[in-house]
Protein backbone atom coordinates (compact mmCIF):
# COMPACT_ATOMS: atom_id res chain seq x y z
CA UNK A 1 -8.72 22.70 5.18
CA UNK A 2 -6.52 20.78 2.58
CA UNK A 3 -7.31 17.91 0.07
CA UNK A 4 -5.79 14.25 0.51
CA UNK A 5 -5.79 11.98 -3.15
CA UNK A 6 -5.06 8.81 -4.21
CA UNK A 7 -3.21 7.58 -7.56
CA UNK A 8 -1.41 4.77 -9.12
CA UNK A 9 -3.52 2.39 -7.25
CA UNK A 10 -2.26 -1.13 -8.71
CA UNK A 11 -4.95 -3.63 -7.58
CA UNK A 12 -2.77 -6.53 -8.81
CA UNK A 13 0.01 -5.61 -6.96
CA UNK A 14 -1.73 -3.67 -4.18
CA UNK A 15 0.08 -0.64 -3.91
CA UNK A 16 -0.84 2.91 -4.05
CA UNK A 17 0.41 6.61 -3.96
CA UNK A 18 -1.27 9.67 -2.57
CA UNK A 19 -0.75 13.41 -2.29
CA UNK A 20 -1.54 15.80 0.38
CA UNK A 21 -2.12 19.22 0.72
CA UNK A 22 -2.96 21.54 3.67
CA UNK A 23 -3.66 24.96 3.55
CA UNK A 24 -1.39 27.09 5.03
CA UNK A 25 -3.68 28.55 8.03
CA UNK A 26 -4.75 25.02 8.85
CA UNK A 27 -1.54 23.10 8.96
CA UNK A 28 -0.01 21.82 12.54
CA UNK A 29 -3.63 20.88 13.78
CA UNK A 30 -3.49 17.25 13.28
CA UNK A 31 -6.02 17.48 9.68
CA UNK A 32 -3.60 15.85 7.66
CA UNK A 33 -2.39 12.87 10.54
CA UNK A 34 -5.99 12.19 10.52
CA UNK A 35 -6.74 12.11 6.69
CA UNK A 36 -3.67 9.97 5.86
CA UNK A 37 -4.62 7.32 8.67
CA UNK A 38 -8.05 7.39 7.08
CA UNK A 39 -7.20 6.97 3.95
CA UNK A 40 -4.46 4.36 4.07
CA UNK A 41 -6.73 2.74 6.85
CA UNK A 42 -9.65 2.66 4.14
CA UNK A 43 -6.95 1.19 1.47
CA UNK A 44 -5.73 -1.44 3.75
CA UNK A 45 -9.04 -2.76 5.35
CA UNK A 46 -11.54 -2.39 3.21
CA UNK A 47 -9.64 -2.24 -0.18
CA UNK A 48 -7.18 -4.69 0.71
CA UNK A 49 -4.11 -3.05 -0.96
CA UNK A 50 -0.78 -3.84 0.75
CA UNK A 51 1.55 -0.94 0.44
CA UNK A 52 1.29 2.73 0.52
CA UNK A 53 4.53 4.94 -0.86
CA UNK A 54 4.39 8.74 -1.34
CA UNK A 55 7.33 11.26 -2.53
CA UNK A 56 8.65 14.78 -1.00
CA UNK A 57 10.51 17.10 -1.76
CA UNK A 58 13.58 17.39 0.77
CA UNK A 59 13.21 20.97 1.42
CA UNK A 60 9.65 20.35 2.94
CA UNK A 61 10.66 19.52 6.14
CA UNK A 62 7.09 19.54 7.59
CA UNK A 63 5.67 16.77 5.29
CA UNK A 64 9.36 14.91 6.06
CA UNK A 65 8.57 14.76 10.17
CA UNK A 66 5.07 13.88 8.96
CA UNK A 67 5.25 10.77 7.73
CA UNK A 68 8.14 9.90 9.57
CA UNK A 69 6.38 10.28 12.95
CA UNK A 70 3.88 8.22 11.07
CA UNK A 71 5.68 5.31 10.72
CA UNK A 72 6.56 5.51 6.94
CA UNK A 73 9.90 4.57 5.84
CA UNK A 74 12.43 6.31 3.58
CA UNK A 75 12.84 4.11 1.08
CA UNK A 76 14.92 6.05 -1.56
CA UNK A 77 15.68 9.45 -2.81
CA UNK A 78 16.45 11.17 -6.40
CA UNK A 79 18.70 13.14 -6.31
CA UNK A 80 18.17 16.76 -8.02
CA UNK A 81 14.43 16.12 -8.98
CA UNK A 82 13.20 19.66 -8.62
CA UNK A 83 14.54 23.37 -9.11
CA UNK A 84 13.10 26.48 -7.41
CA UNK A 85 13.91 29.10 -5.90
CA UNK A 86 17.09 28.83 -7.05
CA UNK A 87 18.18 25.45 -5.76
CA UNK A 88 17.86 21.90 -6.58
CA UNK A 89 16.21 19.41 -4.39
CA UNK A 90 16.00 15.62 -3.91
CA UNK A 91 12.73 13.51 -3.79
CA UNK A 92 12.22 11.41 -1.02
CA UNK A 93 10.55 8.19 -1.39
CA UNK A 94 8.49 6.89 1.59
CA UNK A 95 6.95 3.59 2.02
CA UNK A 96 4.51 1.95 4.36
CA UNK A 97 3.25 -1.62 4.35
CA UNK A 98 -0.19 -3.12 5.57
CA UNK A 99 1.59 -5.09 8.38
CA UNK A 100 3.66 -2.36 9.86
CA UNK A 101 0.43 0.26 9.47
CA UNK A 102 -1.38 -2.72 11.83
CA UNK A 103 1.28 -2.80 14.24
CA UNK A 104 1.48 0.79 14.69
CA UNK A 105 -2.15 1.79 14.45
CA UNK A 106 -4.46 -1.54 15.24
């Protein structure tokens, strides 16, 4: 189906990234709502981290309306991070804390 990761988990600060990745044929089924509520879930219960931030690319509008229907915030953008295809593109910074994941999810 995909593969959800996490990195630059900073116990003393309690913060951590992730990266997700659906395969094409699986995508728009609700697999990767489920694995990022799991995971951040997972990091905010049992782990007790306090933030959750992860980056995209502005032309990936799926993974944009993901994590904005989410709940995450956009919390800054680069501009001109990444070139392909014969364009530049920003990276979008979106951030989530434990308190507003609660709210939203229980």
């Amino acid at each position: 189906m995909g593969i959800i990761n996490s990195h630059h988990c900073d116990r003393r600060v309690g913060c951590f990234e992730y990266g997700l990745a659906i395969h094409a044929e699986q995508r728009r089924k609700g697999y990767a709502t489920e694995a990022v509520c799991l995971l951040v879930r997972y990091f905010f219960e049992e782990l007790r981290y306090q933030k959750v931030t992860v980056d995209v690319f502005s032309y990936n509008v799926a993974s944009i309306q993901l994590h904005e229907q989410l709940g995450f915030q956009l919390e800054g953008r680069l501009r001109r991070m990444l070139y392909t295809n014969g364009r530049y593109h920003d990276k979008l910074f979106y951030g989530m804390t434990q308190e507003e994941f609660k709210k939203r999810y229980g």
